[in-house]
Protein backbone atom coordinates (compact mmCIF):
# COMPACT_ATOMS: atom_id res chain seq x y z
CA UNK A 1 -9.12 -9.19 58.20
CA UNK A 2 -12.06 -11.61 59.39
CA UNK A 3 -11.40 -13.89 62.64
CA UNK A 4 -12.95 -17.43 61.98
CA UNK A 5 -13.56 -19.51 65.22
CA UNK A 6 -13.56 -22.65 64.77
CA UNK A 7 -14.88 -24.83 67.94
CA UNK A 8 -15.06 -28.07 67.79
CA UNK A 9 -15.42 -28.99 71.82
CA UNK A 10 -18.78 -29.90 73.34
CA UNK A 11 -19.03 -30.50 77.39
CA UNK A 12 -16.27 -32.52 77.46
CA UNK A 13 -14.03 -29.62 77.40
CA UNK A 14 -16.44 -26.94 77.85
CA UNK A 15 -13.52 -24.59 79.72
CA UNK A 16 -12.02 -24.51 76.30
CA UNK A 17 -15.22 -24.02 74.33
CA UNK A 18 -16.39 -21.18 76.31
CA UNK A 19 -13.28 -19.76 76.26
CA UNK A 20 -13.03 -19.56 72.92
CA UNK A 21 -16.44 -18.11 72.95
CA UNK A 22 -15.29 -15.29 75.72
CA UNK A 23 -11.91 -14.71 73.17
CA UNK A 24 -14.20 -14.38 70.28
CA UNK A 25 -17.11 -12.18 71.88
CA UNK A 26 -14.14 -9.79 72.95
CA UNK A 27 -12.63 -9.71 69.10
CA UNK A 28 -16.18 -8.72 68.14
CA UNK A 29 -17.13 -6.10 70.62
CA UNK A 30 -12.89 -4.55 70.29
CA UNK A 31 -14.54 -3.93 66.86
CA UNK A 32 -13.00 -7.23 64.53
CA UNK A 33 -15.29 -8.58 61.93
CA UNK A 34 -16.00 -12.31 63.73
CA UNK A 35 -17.33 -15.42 62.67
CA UNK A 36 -17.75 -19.08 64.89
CA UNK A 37 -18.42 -22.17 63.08
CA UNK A 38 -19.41 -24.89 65.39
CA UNK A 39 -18.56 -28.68 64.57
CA UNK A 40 -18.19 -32.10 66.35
CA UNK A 41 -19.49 -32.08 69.35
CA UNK A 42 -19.86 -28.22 69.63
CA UNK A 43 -22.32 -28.69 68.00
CA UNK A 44 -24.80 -28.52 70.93
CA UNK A 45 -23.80 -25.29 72.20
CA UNK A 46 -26.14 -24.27 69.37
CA UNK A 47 -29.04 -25.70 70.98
CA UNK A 48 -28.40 -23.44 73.96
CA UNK A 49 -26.62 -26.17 76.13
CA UNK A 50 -24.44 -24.86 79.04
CA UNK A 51 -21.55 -25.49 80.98
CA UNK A 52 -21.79 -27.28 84.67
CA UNK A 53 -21.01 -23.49 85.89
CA UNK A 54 -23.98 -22.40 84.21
CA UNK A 55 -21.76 -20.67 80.80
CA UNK A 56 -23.35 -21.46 77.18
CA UNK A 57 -22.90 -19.64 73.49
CA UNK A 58 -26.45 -17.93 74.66
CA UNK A 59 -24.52 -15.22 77.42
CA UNK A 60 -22.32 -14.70 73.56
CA UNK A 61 -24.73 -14.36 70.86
CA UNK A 62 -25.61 -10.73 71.20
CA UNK A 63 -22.13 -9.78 70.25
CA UNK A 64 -21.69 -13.06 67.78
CA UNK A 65 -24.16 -13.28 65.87
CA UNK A 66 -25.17 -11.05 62.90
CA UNK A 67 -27.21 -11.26 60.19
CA UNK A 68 -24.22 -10.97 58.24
CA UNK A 69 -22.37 -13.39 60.54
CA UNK A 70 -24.73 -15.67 61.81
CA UNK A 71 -23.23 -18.52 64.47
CA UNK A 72 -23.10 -21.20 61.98
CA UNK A 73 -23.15 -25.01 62.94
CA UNK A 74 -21.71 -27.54 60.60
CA UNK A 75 -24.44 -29.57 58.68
CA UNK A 76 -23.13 -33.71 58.88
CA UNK A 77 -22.05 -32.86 62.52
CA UNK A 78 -25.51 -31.48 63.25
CA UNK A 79 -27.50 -34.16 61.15
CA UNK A 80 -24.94 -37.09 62.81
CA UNK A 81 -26.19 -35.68 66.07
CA UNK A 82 -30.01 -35.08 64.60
CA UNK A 83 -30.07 -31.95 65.18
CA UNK A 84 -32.17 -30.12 62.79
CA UNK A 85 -32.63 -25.76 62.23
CA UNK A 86 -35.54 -25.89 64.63
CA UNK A 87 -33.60 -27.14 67.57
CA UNK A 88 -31.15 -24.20 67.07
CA UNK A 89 -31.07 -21.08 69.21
CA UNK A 90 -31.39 -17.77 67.75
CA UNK A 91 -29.18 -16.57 65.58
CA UNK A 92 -27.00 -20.05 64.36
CA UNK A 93 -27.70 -21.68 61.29
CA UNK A 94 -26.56 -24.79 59.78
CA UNK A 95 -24.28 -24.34 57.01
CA UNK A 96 -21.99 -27.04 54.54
CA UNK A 97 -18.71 -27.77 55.19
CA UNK A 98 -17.37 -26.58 51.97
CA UNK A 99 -18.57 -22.97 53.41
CA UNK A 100 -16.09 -23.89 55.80
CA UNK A 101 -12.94 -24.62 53.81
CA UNK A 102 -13.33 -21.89 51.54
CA UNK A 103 -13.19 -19.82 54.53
CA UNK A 104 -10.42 -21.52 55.96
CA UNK A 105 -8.36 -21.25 52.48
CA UNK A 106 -9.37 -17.85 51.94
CA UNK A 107 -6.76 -14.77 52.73
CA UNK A 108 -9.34 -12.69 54.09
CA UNK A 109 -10.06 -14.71 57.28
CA UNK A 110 -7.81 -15.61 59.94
CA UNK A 111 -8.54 -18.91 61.56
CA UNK A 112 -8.24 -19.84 65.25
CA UNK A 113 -9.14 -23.45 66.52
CA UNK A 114 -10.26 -24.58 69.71
């Protein structure tokens, strides 16, 4: 089975976004296929923003990204926000929603929101 992240908090709430980043870094390196979609305001992590304790996806894309997993950021968040593929860190990509749901809907993946 595949664990989906789905974050959707920005700095607002960045103790729950990096936490879900720490939960889903650990899932990867215990060995679990692991994927993080980024939307709303989470959105930003992907452009290597960081916490006010100094925390950002960057200290988790070594273990979360993949070729075949790439960080992927949702495209009418990122494009509501401007945020185009060059403004992206290494290793996230934008990606359509309905990439998304079909994950989401799909018995393969098991989806955690934060």
């Amino acid at each position: 089975m595949k664990l989906l992240f789905i974050i959707s908090k920005g700095l607002e709430k960045a103790g729950s976004a990096i936490r879900a980043m720490q939960f889903a870094a650990l899932a990867a390196q215990q060995g679990n296929p692991v994927e993080v979609f980024l939307i709303d305001e989470a959105v930003h992590w992907a452009q290597g923003m960081r916490a006010a304790h100094g925390e950002g996806l960057t200290d988790y894309t070594a273990l979360l990204s993949t070729p075949e997993s790439p960080v992927r950021v949702c495209q009418p968040c990122a494009e509501k926000r401007l945020i185009s593929q060059d403004k992206l860190i290494a290793g996230a990509v934008i990606a359509p929603v309905p990439m998304l749901v079909e994950k989401m809907a799909s018995p393969e993946y098991k989806v955690f929101t934060f």
